[in-house]
N, C-alpha and C. Protein backbone atom coordinates (compact mmCIF):
# COMPACT_ATOMS: atom_id res chain seq x y z
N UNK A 1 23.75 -45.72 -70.97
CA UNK A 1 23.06 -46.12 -69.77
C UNK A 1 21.70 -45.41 -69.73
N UNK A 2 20.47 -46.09 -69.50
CA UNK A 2 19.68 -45.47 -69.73
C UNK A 2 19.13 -45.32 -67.61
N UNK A 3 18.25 -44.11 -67.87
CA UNK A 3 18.86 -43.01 -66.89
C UNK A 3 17.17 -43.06 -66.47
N UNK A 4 16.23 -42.80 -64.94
CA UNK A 4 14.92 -42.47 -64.93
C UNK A 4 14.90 -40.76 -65.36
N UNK A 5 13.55 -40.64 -65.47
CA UNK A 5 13.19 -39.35 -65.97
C UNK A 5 12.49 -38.60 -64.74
N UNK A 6 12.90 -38.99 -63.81
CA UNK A 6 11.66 -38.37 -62.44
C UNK A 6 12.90 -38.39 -61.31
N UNK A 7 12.64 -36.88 -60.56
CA UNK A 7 13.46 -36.44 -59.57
C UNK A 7 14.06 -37.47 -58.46
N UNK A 8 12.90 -38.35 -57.90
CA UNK A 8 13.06 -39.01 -56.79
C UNK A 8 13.67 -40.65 -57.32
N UNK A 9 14.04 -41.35 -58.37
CA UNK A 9 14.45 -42.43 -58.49
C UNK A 9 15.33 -41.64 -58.95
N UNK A 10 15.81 -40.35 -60.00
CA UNK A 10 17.27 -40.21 -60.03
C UNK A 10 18.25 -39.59 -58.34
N UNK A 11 17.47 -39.41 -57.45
CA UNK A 11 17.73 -38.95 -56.35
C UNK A 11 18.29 -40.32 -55.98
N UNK A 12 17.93 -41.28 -55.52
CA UNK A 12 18.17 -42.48 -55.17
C UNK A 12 19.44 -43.30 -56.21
N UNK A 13 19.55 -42.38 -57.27
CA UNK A 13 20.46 -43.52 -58.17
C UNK A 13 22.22 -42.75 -57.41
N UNK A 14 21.72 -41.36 -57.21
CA UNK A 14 22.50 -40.08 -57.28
C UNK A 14 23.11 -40.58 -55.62
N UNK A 15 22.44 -40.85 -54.90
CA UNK A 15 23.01 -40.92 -53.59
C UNK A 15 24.18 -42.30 -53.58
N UNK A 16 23.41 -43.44 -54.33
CA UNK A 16 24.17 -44.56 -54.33
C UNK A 16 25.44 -44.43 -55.53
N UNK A 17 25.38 -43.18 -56.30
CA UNK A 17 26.63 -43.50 -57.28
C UNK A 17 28.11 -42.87 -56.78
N UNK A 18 28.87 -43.64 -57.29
CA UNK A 18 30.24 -42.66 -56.80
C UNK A 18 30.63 -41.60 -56.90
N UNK A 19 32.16 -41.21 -56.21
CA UNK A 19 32.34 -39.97 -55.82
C UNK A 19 33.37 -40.07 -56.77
N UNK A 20 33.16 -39.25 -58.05
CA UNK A 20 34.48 -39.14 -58.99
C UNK A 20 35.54 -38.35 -58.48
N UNK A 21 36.99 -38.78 -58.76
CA UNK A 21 38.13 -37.62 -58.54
C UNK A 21 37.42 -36.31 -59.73
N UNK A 22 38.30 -35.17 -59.22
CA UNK A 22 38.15 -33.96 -60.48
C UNK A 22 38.81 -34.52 -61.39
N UNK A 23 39.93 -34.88 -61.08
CA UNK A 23 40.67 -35.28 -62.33
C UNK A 23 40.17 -36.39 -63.37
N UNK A 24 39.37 -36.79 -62.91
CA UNK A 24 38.97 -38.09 -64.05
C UNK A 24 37.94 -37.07 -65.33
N UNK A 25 38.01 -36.07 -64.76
CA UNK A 25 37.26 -35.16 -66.23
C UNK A 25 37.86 -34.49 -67.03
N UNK A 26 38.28 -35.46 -68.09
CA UNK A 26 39.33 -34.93 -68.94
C UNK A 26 38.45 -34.71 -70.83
N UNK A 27 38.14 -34.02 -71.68
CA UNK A 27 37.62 -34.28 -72.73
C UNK A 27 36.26 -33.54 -72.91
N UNK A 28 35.09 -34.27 -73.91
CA UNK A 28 34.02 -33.71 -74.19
C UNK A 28 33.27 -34.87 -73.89
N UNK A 29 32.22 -34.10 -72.99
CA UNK A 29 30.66 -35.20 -72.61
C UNK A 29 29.76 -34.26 -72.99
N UNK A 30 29.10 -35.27 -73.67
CA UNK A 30 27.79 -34.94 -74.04
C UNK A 30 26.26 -34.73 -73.12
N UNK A 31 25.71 -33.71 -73.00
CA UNK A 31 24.82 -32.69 -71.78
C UNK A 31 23.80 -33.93 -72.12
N UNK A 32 22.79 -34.19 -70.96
CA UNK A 32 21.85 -34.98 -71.55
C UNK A 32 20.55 -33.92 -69.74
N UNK A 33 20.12 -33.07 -70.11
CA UNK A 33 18.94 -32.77 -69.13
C UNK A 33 17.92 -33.56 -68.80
N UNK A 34 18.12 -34.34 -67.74
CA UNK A 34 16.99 -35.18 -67.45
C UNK A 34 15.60 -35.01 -66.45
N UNK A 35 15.37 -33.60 -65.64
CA UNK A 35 14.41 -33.28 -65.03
C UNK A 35 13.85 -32.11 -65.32
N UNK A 36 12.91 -31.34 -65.25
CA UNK A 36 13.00 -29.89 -64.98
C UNK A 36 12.74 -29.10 -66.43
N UNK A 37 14.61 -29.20 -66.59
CA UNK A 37 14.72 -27.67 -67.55
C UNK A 37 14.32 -28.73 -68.41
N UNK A 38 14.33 -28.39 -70.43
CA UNK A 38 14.32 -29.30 -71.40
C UNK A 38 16.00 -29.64 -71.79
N UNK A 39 15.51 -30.29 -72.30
CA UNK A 39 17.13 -30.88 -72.70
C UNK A 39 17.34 -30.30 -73.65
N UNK A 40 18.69 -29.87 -74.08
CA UNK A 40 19.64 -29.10 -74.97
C UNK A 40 20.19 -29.86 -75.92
N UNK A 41 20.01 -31.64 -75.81
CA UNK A 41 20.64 -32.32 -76.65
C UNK A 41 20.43 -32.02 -77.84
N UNK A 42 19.36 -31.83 -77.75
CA UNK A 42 18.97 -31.33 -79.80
C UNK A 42 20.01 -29.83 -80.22
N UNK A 43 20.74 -29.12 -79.83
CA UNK A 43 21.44 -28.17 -79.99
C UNK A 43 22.86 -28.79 -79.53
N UNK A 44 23.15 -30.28 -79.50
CA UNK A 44 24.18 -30.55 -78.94
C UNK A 44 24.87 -29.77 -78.08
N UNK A 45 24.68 -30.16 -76.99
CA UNK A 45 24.88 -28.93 -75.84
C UNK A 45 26.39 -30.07 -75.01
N UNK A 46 27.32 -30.10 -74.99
CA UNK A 46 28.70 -30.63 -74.27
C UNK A 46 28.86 -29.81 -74.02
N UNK A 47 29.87 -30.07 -72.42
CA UNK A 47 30.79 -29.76 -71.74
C UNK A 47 32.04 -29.98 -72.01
N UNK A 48 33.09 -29.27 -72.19
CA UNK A 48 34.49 -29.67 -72.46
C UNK A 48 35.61 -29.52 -71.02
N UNK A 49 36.05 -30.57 -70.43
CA UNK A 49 37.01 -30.16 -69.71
C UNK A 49 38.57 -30.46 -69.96
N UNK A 50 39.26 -29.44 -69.23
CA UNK A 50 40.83 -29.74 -69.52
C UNK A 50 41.51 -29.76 -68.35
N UNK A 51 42.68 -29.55 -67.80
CA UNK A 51 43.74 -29.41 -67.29
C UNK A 51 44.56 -28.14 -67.28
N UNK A 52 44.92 -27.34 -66.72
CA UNK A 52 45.68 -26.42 -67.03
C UNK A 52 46.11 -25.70 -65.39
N UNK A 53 47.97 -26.01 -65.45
CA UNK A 53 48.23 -25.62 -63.91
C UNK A 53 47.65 -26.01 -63.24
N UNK A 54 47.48 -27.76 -63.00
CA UNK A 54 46.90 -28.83 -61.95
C UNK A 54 45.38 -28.26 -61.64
N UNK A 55 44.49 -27.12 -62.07
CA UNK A 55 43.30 -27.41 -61.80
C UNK A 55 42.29 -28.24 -63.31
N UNK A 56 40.98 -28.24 -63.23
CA UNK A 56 40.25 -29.14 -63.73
C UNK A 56 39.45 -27.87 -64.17
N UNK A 57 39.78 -27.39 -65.40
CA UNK A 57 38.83 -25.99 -66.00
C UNK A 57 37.70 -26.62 -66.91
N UNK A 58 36.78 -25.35 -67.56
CA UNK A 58 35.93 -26.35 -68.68
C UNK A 58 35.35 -24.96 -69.61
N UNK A 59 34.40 -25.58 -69.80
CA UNK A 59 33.27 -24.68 -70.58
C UNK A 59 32.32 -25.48 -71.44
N UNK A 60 31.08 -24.47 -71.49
CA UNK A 60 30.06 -25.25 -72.29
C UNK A 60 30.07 -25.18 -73.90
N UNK A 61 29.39 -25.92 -74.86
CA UNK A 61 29.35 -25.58 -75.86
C UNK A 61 27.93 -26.00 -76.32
N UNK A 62 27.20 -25.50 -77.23
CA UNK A 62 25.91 -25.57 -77.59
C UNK A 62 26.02 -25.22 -79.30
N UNK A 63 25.76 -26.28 -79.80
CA UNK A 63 25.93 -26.09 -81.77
C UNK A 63 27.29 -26.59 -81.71
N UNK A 64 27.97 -26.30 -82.66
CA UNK A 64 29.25 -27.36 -82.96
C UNK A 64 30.38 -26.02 -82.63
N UNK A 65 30.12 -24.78 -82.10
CA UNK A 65 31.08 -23.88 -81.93
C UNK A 65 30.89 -22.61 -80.57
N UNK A 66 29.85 -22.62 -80.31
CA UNK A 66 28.49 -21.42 -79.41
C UNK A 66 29.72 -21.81 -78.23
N UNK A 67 30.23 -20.92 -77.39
CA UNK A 67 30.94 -21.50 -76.40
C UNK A 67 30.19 -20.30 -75.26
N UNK A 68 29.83 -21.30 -74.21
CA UNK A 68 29.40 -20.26 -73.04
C UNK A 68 29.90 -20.74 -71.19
N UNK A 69 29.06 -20.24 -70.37
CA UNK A 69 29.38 -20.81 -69.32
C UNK A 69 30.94 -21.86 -68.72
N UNK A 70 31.87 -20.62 -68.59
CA UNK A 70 33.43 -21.11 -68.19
C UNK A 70 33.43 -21.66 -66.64
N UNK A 71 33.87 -22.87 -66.14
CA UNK A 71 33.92 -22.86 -64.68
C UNK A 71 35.06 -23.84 -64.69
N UNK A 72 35.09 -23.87 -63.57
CA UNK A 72 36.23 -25.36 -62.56
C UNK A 72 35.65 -25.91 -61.77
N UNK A 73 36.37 -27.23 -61.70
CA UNK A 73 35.82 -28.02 -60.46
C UNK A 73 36.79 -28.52 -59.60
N UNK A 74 35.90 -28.50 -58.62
CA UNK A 74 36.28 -28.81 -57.43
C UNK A 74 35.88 -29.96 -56.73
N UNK A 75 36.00 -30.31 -55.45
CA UNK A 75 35.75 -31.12 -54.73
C UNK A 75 34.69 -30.46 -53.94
N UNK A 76 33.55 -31.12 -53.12
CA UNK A 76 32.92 -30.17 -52.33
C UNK A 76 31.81 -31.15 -51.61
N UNK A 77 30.68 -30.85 -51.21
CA UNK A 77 29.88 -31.37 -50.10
C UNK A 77 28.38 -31.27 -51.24
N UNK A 78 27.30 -32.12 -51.39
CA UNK A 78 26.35 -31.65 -51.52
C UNK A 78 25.79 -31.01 -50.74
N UNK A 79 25.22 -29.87 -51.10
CA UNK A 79 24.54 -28.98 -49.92
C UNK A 79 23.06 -29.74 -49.58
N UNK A 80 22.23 -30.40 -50.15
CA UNK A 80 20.68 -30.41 -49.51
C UNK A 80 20.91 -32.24 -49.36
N UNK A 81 19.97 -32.95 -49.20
CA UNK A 81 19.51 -34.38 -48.93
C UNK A 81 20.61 -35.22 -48.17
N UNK A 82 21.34 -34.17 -47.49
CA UNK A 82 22.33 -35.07 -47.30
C UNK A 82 23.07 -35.84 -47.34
N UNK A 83 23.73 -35.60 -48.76
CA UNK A 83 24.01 -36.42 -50.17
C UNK A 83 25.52 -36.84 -49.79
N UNK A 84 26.54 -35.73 -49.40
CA UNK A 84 27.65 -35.92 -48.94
C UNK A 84 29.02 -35.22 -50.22
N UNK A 85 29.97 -36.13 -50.00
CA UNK A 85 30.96 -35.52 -51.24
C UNK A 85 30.36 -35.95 -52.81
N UNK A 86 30.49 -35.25 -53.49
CA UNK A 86 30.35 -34.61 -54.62
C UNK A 86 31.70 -34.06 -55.53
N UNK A 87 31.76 -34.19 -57.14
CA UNK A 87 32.74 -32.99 -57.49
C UNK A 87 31.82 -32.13 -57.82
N UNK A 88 32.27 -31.01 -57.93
CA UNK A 88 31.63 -29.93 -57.95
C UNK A 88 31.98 -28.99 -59.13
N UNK A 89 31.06 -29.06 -60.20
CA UNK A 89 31.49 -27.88 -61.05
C UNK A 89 30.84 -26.52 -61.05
N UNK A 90 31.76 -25.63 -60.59
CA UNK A 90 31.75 -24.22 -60.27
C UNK A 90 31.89 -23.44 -61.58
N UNK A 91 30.58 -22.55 -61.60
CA UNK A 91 30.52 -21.30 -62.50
C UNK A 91 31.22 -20.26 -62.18
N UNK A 92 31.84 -19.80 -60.91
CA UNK A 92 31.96 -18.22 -59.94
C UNK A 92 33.31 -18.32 -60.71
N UNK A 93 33.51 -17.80 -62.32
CA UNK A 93 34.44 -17.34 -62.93
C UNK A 93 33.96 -15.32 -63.95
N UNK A 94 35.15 -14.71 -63.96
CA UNK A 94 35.16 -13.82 -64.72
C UNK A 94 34.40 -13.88 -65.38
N UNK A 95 34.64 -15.23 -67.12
CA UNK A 95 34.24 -14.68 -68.17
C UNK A 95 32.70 -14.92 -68.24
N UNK A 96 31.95 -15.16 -67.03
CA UNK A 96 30.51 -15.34 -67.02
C UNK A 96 29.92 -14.17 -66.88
N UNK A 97 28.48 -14.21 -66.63
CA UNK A 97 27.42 -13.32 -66.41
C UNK A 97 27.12 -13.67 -64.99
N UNK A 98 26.50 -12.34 -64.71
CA UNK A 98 26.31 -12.31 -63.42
C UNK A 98 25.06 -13.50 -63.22
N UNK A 99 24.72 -14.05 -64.24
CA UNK A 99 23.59 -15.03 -64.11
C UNK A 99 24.67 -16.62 -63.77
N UNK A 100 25.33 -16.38 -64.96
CA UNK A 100 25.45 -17.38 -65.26
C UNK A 100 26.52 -18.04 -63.66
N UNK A 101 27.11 -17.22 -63.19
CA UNK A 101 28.54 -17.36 -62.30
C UNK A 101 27.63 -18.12 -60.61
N UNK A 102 26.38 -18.06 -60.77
CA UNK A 102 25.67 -18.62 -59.35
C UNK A 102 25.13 -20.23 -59.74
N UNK A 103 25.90 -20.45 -61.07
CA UNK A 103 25.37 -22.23 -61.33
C UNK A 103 26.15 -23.08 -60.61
N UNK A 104 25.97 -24.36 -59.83
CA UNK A 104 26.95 -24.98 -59.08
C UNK A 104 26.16 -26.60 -59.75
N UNK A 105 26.64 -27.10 -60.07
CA UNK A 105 26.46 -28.45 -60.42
C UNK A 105 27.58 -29.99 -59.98
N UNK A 106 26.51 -30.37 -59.07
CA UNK A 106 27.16 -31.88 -58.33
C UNK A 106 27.12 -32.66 -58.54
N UNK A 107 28.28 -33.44 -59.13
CA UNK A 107 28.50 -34.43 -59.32
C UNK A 107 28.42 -36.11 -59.24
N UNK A 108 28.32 -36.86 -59.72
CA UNK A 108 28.48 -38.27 -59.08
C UNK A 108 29.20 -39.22 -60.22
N UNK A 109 29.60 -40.33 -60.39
CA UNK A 109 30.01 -41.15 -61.04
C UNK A 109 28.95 -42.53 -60.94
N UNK A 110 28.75 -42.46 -62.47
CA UNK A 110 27.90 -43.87 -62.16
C UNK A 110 28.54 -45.18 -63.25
N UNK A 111 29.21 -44.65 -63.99
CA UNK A 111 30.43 -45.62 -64.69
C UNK A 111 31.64 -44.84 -64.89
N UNK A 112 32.38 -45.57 -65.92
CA UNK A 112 33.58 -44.71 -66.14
C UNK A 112 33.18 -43.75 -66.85
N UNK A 113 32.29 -43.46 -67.88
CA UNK A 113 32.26 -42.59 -69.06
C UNK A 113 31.01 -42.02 -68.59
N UNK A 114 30.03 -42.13 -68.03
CA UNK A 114 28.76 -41.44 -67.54
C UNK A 114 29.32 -40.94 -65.99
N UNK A 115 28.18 -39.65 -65.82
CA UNK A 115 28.24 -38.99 -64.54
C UNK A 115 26.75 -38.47 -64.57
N UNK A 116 26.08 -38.42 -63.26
CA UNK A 116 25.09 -38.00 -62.61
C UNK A 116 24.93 -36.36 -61.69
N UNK A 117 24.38 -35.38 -62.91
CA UNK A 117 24.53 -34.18 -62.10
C UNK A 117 23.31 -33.59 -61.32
N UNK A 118 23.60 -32.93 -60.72
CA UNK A 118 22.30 -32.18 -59.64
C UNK A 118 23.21 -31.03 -60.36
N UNK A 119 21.67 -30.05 -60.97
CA UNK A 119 21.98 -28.72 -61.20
C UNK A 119 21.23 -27.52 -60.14
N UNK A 120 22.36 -26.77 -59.81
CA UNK A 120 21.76 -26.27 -58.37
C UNK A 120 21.88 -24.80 -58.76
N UNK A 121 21.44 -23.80 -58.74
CA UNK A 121 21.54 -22.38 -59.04
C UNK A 121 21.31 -21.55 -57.05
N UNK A 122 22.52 -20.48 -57.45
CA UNK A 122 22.75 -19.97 -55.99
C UNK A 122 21.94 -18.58 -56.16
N UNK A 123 21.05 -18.31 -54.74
CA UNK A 123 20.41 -17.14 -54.97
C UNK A 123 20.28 -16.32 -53.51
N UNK A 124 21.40 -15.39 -53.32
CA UNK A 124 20.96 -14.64 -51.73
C UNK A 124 21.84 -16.33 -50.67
N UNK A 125 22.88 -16.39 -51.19
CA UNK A 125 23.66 -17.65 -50.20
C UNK A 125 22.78 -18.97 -49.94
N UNK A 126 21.47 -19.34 -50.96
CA UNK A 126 21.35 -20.55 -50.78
C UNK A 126 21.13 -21.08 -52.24
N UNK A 127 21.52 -22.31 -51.99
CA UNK A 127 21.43 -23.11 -53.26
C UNK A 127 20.02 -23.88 -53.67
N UNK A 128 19.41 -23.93 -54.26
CA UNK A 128 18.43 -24.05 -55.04
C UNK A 128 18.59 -25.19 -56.06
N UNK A 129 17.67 -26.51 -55.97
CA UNK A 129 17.75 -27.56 -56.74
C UNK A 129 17.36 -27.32 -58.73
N UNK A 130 17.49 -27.60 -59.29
CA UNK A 130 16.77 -27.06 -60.36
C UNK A 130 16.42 -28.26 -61.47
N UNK A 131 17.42 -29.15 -61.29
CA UNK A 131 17.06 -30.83 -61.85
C UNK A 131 18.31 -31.44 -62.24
N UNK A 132 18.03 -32.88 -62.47
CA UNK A 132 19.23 -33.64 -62.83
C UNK A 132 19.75 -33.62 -64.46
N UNK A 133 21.07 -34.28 -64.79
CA UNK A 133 21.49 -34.05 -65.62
C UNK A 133 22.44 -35.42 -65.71
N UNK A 134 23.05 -35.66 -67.26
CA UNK A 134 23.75 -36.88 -67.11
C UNK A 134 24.76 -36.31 -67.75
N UNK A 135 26.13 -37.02 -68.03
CA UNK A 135 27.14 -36.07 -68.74
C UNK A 135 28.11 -37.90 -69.27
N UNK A 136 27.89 -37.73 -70.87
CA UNK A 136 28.53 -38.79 -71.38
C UNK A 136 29.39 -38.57 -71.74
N UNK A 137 30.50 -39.26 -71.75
CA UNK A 137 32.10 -38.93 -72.32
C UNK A 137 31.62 -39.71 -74.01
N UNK A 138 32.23 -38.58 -74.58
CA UNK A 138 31.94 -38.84 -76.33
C UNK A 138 33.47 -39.64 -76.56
N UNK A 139 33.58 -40.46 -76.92
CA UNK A 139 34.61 -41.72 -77.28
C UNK A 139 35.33 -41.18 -78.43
């Protein structure tokens, strides 16, 4: 699916796309950074999620082995534009850095195998936009 490259038409795609269950994130999607930061695709940068004791765990991977940034998701609210429900993948785990554990990234569904993220970084109890992101399920 090809995706805009500018904050305010992916804002508009982001409000109108669906609200995925957690559970529909099962596997490896492929990171695609679409505002802001640069994109990581060239370092193949996926997300892996699993299952374990009914929650929805994950972690990142960058190169074909680099494993970083551990979180879960949840269900939750977008915090700014008045966006509404969201899933929510949460960094605020142990095996992070004190950097890394304030990333909160919201969710949307825009097919079955694509998702629409807002990457939000927490600083002093507020959340902070930082850019969008797409997340492809690798087949």
């Amino acid at each position: 699916m090809k995706l805009p490259r500018d904050n305010y038409r992916l804002t508009e795609v982001f409000k109108t796309a669906g609200i995925p269950s957690i559970y529909e994130f099962e596997g490896e999607y492929v990171v695609d950074m679409l505002t802001v930061l640069p994109s990581l695709r060239k370092f193949r940068h996926r997300k892996v999620f699993y299952t374990k004791n009914s929650r929805v765990l994950g972690y990142n991977i960058i190169f074909n082995q680099k494993i970083w940034g551990h979180f879960f998701v949840e269900e939750g609210i977008c915090p700014s534009l008045g966006l509404g429900k969201a899933a929510v993948i949460n960094y605020d785990r142990a095996q992070n850095s004190s950097l890394t554990n304030k990333i909160r990234d919201y969710i949307r569904r825009l097919d079955k195998a694509t998702f629409l993220g807002r990457f939000m970084y927490l600083v002093l109890g507020r959340q902070y936009f930082l850019g969008y992101f797409s997340l492809s399920k690798v087949m």
